[in-house]
PDB file of N, CA and C in Angstrom:
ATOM      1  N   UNK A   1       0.837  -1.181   0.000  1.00  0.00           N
ATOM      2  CA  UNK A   1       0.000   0.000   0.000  1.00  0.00           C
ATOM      3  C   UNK A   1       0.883   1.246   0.000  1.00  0.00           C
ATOM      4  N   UNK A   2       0.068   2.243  -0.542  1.00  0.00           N
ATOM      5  CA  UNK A   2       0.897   3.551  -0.361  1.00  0.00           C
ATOM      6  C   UNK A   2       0.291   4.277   0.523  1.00  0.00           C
ATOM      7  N   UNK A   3       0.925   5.318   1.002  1.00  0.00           N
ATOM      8  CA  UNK A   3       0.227   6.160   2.351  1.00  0.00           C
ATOM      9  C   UNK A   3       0.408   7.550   1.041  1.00  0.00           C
ATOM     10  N   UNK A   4      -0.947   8.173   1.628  1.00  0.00           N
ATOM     11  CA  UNK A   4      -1.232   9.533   0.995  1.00  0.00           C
ATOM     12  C   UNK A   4      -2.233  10.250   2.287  1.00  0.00           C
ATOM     13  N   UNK A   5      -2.068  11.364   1.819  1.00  0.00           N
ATOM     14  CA  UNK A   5      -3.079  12.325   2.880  1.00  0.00           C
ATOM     15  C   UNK A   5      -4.125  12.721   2.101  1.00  0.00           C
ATOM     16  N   UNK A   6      -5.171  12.921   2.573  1.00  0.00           N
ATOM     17  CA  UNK A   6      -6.357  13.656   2.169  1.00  0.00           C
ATOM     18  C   UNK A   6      -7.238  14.532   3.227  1.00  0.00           C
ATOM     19  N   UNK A   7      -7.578  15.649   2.494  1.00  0.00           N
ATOM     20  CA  UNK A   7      -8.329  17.117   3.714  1.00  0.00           C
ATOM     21  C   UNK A   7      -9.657  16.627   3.405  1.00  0.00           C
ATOM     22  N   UNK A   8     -10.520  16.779   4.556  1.00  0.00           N
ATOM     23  CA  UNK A   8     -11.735  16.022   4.440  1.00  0.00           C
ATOM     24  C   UNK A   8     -12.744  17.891   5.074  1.00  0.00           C
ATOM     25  N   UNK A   9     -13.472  17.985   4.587  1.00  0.00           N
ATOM     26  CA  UNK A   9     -14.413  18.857   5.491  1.00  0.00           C
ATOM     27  C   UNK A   9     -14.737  18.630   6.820  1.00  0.00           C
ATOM     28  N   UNK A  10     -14.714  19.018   7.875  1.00  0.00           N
ATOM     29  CA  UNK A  10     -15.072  18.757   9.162  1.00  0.00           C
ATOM     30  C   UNK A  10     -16.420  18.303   9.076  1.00  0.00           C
ATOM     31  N   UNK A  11     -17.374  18.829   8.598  1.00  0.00           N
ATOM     32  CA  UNK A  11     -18.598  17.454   8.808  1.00  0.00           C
ATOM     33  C   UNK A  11     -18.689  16.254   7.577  1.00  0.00           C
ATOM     34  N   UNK A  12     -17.617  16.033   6.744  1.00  0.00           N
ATOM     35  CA  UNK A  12     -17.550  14.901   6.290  1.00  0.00           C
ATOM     36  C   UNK A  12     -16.785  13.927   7.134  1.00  0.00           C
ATOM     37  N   UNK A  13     -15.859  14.444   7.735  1.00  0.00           N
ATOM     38  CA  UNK A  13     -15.045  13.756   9.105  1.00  0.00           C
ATOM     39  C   UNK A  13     -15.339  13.129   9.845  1.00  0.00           C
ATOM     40  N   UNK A  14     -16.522  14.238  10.437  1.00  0.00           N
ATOM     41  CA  UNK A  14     -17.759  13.769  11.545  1.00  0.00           C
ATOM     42  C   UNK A  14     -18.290  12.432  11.321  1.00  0.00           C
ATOM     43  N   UNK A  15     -19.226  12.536  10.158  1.00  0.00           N
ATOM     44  CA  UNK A  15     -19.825  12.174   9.239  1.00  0.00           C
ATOM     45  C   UNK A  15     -19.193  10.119   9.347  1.00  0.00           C
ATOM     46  N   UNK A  16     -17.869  10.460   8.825  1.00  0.00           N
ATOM     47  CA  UNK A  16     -17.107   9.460   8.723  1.00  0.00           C
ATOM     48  C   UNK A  16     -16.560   8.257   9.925  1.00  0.00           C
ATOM     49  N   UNK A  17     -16.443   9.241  11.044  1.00  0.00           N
ATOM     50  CA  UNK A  17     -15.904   9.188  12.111  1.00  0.00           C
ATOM     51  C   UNK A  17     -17.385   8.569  12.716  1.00  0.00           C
ATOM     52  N   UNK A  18     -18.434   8.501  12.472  1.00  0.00           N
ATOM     53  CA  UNK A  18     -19.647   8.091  13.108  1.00  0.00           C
ATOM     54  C   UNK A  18     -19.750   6.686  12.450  1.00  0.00           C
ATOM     55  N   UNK A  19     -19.655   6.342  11.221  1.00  0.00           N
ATOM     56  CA  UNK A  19     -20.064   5.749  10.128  1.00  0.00           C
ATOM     57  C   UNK A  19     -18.728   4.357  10.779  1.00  0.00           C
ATOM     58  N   UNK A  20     -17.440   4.938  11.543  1.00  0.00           N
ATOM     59  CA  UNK A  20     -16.435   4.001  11.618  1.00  0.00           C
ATOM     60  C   UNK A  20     -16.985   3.629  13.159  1.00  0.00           C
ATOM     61  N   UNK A  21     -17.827   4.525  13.885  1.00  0.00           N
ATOM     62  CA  UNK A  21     -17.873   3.595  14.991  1.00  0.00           C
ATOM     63  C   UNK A  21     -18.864   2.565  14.971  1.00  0.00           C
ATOM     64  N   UNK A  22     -20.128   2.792  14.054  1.00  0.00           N
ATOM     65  CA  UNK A  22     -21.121   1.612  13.626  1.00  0.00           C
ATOM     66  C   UNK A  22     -20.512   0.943  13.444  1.00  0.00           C
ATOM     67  N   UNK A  23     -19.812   0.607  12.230  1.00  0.00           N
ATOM     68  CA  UNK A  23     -19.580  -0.538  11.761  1.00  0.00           C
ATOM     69  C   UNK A  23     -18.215  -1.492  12.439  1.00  0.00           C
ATOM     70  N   UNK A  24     -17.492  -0.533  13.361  1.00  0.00           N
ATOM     71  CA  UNK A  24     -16.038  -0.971  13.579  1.00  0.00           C
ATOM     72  C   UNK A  24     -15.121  -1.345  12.615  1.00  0.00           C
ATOM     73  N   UNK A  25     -15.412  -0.097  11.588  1.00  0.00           N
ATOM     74  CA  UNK A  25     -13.757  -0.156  10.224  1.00  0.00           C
ATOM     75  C   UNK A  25     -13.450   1.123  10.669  1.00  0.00           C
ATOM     76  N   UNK A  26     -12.119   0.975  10.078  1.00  0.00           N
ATOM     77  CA  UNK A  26     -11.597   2.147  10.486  1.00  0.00           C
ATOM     78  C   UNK A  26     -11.388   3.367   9.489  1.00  0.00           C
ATOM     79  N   UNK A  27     -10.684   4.419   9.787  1.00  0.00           N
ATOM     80  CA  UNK A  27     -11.582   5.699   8.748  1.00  0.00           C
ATOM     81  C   UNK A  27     -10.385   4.874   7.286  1.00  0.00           C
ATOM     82  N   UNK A  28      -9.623   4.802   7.320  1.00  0.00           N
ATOM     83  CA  UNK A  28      -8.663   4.246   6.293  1.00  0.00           C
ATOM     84  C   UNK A  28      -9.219   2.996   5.575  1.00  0.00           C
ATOM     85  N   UNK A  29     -10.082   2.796   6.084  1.00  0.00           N
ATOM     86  CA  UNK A  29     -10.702   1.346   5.590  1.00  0.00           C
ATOM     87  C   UNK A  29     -11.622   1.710   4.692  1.00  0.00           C
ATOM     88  N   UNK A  30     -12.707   2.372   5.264  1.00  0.00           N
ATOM     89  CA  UNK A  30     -14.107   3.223   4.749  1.00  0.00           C
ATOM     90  C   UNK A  30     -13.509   4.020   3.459  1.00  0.00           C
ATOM     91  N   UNK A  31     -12.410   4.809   3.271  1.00  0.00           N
ATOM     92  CA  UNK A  31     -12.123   5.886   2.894  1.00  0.00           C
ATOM     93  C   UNK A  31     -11.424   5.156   0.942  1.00  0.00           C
ATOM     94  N   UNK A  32     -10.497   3.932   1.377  1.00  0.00           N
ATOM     95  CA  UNK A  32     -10.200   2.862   0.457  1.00  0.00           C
ATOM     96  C   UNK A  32     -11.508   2.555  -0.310  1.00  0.00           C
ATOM     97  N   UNK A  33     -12.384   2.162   0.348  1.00  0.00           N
ATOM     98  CA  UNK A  33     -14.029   1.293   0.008  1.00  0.00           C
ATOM     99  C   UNK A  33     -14.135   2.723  -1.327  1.00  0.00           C
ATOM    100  N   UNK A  34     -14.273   3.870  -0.600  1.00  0.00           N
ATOM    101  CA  UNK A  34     -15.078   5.248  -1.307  1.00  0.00           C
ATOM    102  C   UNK A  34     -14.272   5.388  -2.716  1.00  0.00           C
ATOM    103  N   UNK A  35     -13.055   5.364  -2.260  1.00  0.00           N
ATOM    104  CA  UNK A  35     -12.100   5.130  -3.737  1.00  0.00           C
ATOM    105  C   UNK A  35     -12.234   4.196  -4.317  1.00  0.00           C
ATOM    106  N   UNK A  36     -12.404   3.140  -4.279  1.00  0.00           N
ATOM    107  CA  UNK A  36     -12.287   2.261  -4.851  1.00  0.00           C
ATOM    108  C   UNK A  36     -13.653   1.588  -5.621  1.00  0.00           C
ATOM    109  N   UNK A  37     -15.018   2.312  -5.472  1.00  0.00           N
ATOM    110  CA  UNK A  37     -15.974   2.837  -5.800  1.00  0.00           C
ATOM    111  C   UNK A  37     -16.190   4.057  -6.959  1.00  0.00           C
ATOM    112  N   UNK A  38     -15.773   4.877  -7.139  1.00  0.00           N
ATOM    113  CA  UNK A  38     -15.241   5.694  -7.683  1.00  0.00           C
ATOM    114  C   UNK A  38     -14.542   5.538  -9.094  1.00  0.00           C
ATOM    115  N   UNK A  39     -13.324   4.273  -8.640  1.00  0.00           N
ATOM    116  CA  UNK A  39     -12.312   3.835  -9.325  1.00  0.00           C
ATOM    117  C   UNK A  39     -13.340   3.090 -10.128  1.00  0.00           C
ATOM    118  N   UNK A  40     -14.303   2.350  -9.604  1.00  0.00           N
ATOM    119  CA  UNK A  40     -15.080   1.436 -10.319  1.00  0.00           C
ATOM    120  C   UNK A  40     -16.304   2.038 -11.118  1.00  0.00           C
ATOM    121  N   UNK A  41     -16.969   2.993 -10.749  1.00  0.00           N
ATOM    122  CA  UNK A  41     -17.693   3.668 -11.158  1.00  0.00           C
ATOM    123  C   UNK A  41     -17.327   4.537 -12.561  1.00  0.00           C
ATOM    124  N   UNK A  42     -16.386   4.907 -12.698  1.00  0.00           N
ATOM    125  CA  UNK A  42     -15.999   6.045 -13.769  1.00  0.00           C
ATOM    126  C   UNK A  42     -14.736   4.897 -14.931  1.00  0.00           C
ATOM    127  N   UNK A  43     -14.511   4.116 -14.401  1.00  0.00           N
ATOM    128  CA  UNK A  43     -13.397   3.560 -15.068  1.00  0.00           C
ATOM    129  C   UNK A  43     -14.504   2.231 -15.611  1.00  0.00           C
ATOM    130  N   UNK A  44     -15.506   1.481 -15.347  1.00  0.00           N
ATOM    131  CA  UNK A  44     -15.686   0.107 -15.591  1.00  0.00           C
ATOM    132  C   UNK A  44     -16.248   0.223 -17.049  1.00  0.00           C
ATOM    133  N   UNK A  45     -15.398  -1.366 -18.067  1.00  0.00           N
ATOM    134  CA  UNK A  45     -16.005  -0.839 -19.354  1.00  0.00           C
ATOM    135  C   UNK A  45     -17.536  -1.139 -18.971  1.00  0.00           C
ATOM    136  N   UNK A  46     -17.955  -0.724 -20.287  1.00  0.00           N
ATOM    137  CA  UNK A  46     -19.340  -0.785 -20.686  1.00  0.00           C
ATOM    138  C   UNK A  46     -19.608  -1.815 -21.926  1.00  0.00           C
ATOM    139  N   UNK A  47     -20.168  -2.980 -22.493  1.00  0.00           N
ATOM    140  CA  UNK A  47     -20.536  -3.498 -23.077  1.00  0.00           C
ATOM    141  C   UNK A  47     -20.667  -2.748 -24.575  1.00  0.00           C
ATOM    142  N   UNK A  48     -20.078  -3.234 -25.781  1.00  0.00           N
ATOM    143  CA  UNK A  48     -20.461  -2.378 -26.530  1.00  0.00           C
ATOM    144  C   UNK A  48     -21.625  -3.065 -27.493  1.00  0.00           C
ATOM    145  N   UNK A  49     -22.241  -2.212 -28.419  1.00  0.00           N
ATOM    146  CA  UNK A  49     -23.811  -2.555 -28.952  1.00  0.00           C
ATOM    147  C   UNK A  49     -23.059  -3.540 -30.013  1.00  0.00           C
ATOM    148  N   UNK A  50     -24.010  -4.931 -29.576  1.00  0.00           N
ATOM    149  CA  UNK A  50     -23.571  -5.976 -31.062  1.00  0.00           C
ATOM    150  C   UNK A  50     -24.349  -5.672 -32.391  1.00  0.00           C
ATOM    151  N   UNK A  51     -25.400  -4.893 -32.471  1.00  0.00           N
ATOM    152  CA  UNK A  51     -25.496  -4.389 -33.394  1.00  0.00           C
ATOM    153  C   UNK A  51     -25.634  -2.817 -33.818  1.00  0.00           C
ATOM    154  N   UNK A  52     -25.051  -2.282 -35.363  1.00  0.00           N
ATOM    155  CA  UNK A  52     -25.886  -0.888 -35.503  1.00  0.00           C
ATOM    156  C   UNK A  52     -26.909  -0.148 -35.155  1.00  0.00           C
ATOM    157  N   UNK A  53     -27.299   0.676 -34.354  1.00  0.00           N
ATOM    158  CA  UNK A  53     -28.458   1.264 -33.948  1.00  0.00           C
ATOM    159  C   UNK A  53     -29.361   1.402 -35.099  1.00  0.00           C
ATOM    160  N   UNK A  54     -29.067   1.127 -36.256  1.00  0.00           N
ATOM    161  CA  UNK A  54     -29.827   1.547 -37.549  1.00  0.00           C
ATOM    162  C   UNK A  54     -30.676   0.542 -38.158  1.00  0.00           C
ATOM    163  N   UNK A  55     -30.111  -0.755 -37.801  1.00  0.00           N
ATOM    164  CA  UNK A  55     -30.294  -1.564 -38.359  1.00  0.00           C
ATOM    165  C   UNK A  55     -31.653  -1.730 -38.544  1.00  0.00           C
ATOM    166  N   UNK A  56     -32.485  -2.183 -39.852  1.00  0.00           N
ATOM    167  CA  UNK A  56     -33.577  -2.284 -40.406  1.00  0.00           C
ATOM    168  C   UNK A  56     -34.459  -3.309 -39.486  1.00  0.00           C
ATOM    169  N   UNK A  57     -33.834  -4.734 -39.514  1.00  0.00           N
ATOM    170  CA  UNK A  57     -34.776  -5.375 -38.596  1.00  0.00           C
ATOM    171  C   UNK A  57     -34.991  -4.722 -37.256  1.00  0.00           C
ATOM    172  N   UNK A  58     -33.873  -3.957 -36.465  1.00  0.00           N
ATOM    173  CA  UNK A  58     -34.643  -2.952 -34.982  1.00  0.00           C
ATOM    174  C   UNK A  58     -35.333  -1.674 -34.998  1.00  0.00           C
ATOM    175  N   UNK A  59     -35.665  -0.872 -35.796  1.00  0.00           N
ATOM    176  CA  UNK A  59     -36.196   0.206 -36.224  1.00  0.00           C
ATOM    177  C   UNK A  59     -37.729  -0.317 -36.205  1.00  0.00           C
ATOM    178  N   UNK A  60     -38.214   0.122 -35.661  1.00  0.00           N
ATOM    179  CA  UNK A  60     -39.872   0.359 -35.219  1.00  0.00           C
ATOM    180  C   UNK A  60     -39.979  -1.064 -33.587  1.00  0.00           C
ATOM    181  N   UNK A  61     -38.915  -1.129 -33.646  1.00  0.00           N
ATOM    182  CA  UNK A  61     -38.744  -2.304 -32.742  1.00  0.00           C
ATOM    183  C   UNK A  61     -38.093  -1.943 -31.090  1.00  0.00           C
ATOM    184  N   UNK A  62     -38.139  -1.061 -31.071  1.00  0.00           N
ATOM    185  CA  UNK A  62     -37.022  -0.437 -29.940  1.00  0.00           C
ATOM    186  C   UNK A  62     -38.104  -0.541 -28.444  1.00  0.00           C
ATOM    187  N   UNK A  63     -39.264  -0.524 -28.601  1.00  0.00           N
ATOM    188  CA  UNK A  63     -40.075  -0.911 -27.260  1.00  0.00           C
ATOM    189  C   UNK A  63     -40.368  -2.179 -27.152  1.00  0.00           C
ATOM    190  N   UNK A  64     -40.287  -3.081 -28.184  1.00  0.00           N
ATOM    191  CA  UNK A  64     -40.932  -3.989 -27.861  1.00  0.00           C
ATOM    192  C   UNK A  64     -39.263  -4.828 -27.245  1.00  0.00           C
ATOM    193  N   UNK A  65     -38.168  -4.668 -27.456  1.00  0.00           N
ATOM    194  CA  UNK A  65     -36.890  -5.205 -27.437  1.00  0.00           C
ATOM    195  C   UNK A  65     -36.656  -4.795 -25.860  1.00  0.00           C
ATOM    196  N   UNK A  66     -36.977  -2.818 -25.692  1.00  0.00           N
ATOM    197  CA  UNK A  66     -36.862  -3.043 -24.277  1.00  0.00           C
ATOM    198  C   UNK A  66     -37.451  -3.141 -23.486  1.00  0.00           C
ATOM    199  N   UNK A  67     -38.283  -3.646 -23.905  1.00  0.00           N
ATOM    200  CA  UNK A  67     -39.294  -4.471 -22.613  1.00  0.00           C
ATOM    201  C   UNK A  67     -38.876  -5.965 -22.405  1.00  0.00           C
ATOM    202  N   UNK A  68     -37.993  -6.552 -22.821  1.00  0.00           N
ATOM    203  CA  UNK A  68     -37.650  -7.807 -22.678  1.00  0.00           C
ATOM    204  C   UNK A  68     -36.311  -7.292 -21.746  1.00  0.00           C
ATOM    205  N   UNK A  69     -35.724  -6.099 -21.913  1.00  0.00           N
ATOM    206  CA  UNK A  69     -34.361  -6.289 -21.320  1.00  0.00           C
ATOM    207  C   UNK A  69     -34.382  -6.343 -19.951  1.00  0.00           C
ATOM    208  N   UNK A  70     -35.566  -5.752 -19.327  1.00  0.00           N
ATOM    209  CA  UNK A  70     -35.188  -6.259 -17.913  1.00  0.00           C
ATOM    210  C   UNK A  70     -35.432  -7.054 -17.153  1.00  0.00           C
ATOM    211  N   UNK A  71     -35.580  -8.646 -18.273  1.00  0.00           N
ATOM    212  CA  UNK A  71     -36.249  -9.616 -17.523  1.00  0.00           C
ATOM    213  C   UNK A  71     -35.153 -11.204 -17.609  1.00  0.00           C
TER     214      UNK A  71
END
């Protein structure tokens, strides 16, 4: 691991400092989790489309396709 510093706002501190006595992690623990969230959030690929958005057979088809996707 590397050691780095970070300035936190005093009621994110608070905030934090409450959040470490619930759970019993410690603020370095919690603080890793938030990064590493972050890291995952903005960096994770995304699937790319197997087909053209244009394509003739999906065109007039786009509700009936996503109504299947969330099942």
């Amino acid at each position: 691991m590397v050691k780095t510093s970070v300035y936190l706002d005093e009621h994110l501190k608070q905030d934090l400092d409450k959040v470490s006595e619930l759970t019993g992690r410690s603020l370095a623990d919690l603080l890793r989790d938030g990064a590493s969230q972050v890291v995952h959030d903005h960096l994770r690929r995304r699937p790319r489309m197997q087909a053209p958005f244009n394509e003739p057979g999906l065109v007039g088809r786009v509700d009936e396709l996503l109504e299947e996707l969330g099942q």
